[in-house]
N, C-alpha and C. Protein backbone atom coordinates (compact mmCIF):
# COMPACT_ATOMS: atom_id res chain seq x y z
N UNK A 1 0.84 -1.18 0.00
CA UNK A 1 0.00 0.00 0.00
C UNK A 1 0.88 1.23 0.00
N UNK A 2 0.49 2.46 -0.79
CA UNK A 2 1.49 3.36 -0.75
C UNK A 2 1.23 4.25 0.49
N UNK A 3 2.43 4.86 1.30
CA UNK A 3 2.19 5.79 2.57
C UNK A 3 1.72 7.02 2.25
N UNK A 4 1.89 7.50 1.15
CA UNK A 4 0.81 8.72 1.44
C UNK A 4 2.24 9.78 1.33
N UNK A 5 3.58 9.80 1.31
CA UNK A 5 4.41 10.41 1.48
C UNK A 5 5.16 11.22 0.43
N UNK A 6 5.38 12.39 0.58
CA UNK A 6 6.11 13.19 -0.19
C UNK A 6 8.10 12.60 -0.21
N UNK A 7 8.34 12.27 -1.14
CA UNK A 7 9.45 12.63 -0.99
C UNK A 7 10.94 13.94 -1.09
N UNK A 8 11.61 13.76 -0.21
CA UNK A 8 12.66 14.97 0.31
C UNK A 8 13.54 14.45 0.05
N UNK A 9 14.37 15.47 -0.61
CA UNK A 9 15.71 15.30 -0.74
C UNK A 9 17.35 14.47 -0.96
N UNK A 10 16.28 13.40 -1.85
CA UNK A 10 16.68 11.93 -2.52
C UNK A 10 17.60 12.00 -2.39
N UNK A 11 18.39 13.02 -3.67
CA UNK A 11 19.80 13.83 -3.78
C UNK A 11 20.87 13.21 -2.67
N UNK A 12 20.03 13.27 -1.80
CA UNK A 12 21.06 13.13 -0.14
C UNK A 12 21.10 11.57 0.11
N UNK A 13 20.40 10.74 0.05
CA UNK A 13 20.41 9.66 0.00
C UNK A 13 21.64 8.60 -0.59
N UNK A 14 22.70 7.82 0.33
CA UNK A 14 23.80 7.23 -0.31
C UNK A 14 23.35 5.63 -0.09
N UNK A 15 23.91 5.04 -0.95
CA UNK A 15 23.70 3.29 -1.13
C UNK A 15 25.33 3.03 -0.34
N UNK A 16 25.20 2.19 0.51
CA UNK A 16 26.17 1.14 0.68
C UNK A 16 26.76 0.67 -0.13
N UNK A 17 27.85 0.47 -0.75
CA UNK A 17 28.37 -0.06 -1.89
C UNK A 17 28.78 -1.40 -2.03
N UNK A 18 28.83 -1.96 -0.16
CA UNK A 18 29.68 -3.35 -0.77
C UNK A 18 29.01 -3.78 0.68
N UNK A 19 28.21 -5.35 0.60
CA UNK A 19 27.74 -6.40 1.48
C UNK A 19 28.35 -7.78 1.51
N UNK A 20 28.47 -8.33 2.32
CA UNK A 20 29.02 -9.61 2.73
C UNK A 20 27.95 -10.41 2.86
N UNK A 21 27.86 -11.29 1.85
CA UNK A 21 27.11 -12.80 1.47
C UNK A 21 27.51 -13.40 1.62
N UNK A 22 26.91 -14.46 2.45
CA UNK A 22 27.04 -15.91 2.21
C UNK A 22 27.02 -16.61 1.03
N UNK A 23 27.84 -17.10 0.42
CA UNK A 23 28.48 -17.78 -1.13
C UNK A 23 27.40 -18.97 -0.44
N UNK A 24 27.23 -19.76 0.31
CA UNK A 24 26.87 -21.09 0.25
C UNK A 24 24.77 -20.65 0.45
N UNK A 25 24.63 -19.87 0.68
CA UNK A 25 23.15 -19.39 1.11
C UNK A 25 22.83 -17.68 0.47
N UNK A 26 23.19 -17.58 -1.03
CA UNK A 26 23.01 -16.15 -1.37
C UNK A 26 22.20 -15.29 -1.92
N UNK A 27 20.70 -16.31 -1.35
CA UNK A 27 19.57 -15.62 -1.36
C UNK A 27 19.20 -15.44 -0.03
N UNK A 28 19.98 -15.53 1.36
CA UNK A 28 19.34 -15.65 2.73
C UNK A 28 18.59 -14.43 3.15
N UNK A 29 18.24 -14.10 3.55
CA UNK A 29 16.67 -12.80 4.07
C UNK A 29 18.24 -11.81 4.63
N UNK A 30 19.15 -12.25 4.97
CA UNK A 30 20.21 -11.61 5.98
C UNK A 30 21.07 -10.90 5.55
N UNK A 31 21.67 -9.74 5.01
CA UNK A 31 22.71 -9.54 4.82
C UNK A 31 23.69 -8.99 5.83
N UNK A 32 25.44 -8.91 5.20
CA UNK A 32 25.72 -7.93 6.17
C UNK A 32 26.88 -6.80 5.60
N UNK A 33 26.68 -5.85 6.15
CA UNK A 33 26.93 -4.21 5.41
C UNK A 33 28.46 -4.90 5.66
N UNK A 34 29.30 -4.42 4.67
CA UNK A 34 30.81 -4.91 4.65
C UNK A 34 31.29 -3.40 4.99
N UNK A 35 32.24 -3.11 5.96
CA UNK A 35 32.42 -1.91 6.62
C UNK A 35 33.35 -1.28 5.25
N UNK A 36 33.49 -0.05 4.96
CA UNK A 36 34.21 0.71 4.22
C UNK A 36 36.03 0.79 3.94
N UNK A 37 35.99 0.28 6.09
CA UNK A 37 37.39 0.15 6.47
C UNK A 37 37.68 -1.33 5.17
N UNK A 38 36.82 -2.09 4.97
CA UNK A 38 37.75 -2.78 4.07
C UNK A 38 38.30 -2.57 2.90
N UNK A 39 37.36 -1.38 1.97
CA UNK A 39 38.44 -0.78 0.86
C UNK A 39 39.43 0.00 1.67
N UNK A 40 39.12 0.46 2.50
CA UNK A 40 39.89 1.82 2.96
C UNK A 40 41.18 1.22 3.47
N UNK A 41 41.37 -0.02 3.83
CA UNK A 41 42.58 -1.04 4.43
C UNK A 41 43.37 -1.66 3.63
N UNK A 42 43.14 -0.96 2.06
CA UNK A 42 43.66 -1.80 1.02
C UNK A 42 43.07 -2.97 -0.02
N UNK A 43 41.32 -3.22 0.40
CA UNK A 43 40.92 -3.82 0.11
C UNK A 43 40.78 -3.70 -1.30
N UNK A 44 40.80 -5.40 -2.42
CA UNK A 44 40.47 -4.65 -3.89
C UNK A 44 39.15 -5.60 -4.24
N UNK A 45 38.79 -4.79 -5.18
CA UNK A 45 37.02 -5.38 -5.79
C UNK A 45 37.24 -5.77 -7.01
N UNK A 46 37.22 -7.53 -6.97
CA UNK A 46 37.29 -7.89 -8.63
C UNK A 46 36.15 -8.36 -8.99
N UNK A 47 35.80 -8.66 -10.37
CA UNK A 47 34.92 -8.85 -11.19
C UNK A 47 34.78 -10.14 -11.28
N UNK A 48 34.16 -10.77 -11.89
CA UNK A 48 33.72 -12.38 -12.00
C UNK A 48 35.09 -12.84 -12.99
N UNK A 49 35.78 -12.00 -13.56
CA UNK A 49 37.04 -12.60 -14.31
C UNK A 49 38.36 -12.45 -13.48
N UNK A 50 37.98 -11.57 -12.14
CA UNK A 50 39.33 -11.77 -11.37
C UNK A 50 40.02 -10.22 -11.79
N UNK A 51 39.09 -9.13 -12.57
CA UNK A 51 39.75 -8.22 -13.19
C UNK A 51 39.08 -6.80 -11.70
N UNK A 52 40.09 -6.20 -11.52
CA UNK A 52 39.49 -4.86 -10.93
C UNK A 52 39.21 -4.28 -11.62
N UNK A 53 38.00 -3.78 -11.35
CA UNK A 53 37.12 -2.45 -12.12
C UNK A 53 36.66 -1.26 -11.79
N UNK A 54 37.19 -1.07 -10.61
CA UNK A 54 37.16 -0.15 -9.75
C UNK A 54 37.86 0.71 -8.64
N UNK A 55 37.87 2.19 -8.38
CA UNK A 55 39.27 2.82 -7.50
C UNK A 55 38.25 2.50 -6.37
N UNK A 56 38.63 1.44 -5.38
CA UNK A 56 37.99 1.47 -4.10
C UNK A 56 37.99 2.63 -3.25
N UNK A 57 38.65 3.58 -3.47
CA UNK A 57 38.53 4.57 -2.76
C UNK A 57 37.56 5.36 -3.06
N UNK A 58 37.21 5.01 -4.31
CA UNK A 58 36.02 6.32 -5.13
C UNK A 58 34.88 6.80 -3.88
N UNK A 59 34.19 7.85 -4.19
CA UNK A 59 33.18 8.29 -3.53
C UNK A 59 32.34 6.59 -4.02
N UNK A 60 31.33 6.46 -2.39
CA UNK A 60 30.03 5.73 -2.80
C UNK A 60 29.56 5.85 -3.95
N UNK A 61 28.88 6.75 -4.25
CA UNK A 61 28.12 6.55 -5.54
C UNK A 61 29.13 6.23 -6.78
N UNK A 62 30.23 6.64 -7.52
CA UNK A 62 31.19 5.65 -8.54
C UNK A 62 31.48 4.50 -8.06
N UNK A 63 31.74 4.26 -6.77
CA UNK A 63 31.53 2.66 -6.34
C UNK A 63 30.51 1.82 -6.71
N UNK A 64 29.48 2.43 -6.41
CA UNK A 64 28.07 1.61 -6.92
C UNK A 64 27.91 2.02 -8.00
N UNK A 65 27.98 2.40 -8.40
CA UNK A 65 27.74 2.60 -10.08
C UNK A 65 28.55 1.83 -10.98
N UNK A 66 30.01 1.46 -10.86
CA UNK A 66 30.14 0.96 -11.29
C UNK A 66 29.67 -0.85 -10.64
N UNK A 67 29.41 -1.03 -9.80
CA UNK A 67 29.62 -2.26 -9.37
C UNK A 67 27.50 -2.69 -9.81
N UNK A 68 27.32 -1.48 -10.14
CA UNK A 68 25.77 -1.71 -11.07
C UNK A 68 25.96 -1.95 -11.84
N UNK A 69 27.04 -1.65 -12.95
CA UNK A 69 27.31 -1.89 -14.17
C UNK A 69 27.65 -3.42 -14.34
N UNK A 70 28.40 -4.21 -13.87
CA UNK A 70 28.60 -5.53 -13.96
C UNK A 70 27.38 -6.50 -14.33
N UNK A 71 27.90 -7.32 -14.75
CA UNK A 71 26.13 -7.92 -15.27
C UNK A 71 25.74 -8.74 -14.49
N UNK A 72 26.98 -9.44 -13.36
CA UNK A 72 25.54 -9.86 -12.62
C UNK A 72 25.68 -9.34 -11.07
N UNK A 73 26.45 -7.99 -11.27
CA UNK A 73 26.31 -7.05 -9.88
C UNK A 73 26.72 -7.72 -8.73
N UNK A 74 27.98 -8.55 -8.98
CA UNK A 74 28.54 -9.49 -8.14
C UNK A 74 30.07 -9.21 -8.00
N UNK A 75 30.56 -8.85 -7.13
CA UNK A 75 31.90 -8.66 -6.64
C UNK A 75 32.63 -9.65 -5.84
N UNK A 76 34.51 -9.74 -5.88
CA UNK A 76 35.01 -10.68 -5.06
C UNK A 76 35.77 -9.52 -4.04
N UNK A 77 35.71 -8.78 -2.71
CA UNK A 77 36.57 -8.85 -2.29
C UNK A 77 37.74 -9.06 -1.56
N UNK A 78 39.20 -8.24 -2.12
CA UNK A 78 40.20 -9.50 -1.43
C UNK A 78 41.03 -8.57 -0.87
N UNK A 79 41.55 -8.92 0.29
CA UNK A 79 42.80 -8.44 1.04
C UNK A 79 44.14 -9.43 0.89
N UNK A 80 45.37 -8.03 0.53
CA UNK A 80 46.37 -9.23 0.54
C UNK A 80 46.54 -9.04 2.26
N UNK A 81 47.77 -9.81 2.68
CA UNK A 81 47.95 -10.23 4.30
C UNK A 81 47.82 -8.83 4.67
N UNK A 82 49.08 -8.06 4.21
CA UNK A 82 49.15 -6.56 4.52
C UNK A 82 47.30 -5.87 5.19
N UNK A 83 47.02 -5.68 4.13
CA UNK A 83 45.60 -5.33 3.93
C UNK A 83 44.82 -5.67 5.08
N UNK A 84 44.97 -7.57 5.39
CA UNK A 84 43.60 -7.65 6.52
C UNK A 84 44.11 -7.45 7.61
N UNK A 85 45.56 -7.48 8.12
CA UNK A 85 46.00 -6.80 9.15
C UNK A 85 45.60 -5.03 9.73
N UNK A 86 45.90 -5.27 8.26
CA UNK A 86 45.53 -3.10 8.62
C UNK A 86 43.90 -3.27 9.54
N UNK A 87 43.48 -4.37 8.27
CA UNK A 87 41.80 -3.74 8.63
C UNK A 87 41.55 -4.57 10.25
N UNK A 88 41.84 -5.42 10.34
CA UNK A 88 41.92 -6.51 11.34
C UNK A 88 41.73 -7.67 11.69
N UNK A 89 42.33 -9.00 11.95
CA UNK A 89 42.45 -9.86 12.06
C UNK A 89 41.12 -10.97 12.67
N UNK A 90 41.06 -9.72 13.60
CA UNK A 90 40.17 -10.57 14.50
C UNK A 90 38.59 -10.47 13.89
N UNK A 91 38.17 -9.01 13.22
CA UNK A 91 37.51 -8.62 12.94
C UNK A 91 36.99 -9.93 11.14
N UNK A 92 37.98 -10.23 10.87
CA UNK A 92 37.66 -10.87 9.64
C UNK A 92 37.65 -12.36 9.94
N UNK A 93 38.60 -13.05 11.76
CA UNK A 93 37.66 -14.21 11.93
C UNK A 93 36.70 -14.49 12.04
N UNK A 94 35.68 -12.71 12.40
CA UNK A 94 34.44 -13.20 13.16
C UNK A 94 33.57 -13.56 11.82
N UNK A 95 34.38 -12.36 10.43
CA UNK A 95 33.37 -12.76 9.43
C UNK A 95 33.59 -14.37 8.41
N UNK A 96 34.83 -14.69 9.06
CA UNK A 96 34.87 -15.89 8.52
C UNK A 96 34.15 -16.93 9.51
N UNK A 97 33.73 -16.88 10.39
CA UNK A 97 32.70 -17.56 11.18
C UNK A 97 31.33 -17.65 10.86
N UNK A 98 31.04 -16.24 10.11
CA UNK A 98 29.48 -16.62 9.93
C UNK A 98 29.34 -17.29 8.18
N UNK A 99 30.67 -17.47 7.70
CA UNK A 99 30.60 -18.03 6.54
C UNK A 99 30.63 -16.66 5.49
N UNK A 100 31.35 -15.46 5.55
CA UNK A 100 31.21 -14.47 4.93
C UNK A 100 32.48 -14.21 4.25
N UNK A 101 33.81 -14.77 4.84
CA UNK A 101 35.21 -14.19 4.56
C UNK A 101 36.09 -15.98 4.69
N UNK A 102 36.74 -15.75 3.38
CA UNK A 102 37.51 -17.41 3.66
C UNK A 102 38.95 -16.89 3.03
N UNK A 103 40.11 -17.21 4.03
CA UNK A 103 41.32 -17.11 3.25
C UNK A 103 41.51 -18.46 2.49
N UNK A 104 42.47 -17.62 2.08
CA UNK A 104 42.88 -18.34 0.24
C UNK A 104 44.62 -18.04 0.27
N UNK A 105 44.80 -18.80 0.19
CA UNK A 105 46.40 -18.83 0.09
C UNK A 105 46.98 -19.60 -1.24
């Protein structure tokens, strides 16, 4: 049913650019917001060919925009060691616990 509401100031409105899925369940009702600190720690965003397509540092919106552009709007990202140290160790067991983050060596 529609609320009846005017909308304000869309303009202002920013998208999250990058969520942490579960690869084994990636339609689950659940997501979870992947913090910023992980581009910001060195993190990089590849494409389904393994190619970066993007300055992780960009403002949100060229982040999402381009990561709209991909065709199936699906990203890998990866920290080298450097990287998940910066961002934190402990912080990326917890997401490798809920099945969100898996090293790869």
């Amino acid at each position: 049913a529609a609320a009846s509401a005017a909308l304000v100031d869309m303009e202002q409105v920013q998208v999250h650019p990058t969520a942490l899925v579960n690869a084994s369940d990636p339609e689950a009702r659940t997501k979870w917001l992947a913090p910023e600190a992980l581009r910001g720690s060195g993190g990089v965003l590849l494409d389904a060919s393994g190619r970066r397509y993007v300055d992780e540092l960009a403002t949100r919106a060229a982040v999402t925009a381009k990561m709209s552009a991909l065709p199936d709007r699906r990203s890998s990202l990866v920290l080298s060691p450097p990287a998940a140290k910066t961002f934190g160790l402990a912080a990326l067991r917890f997401y490798a616990s809920k099945g969100l983050a898996h090293e790869v060596r």
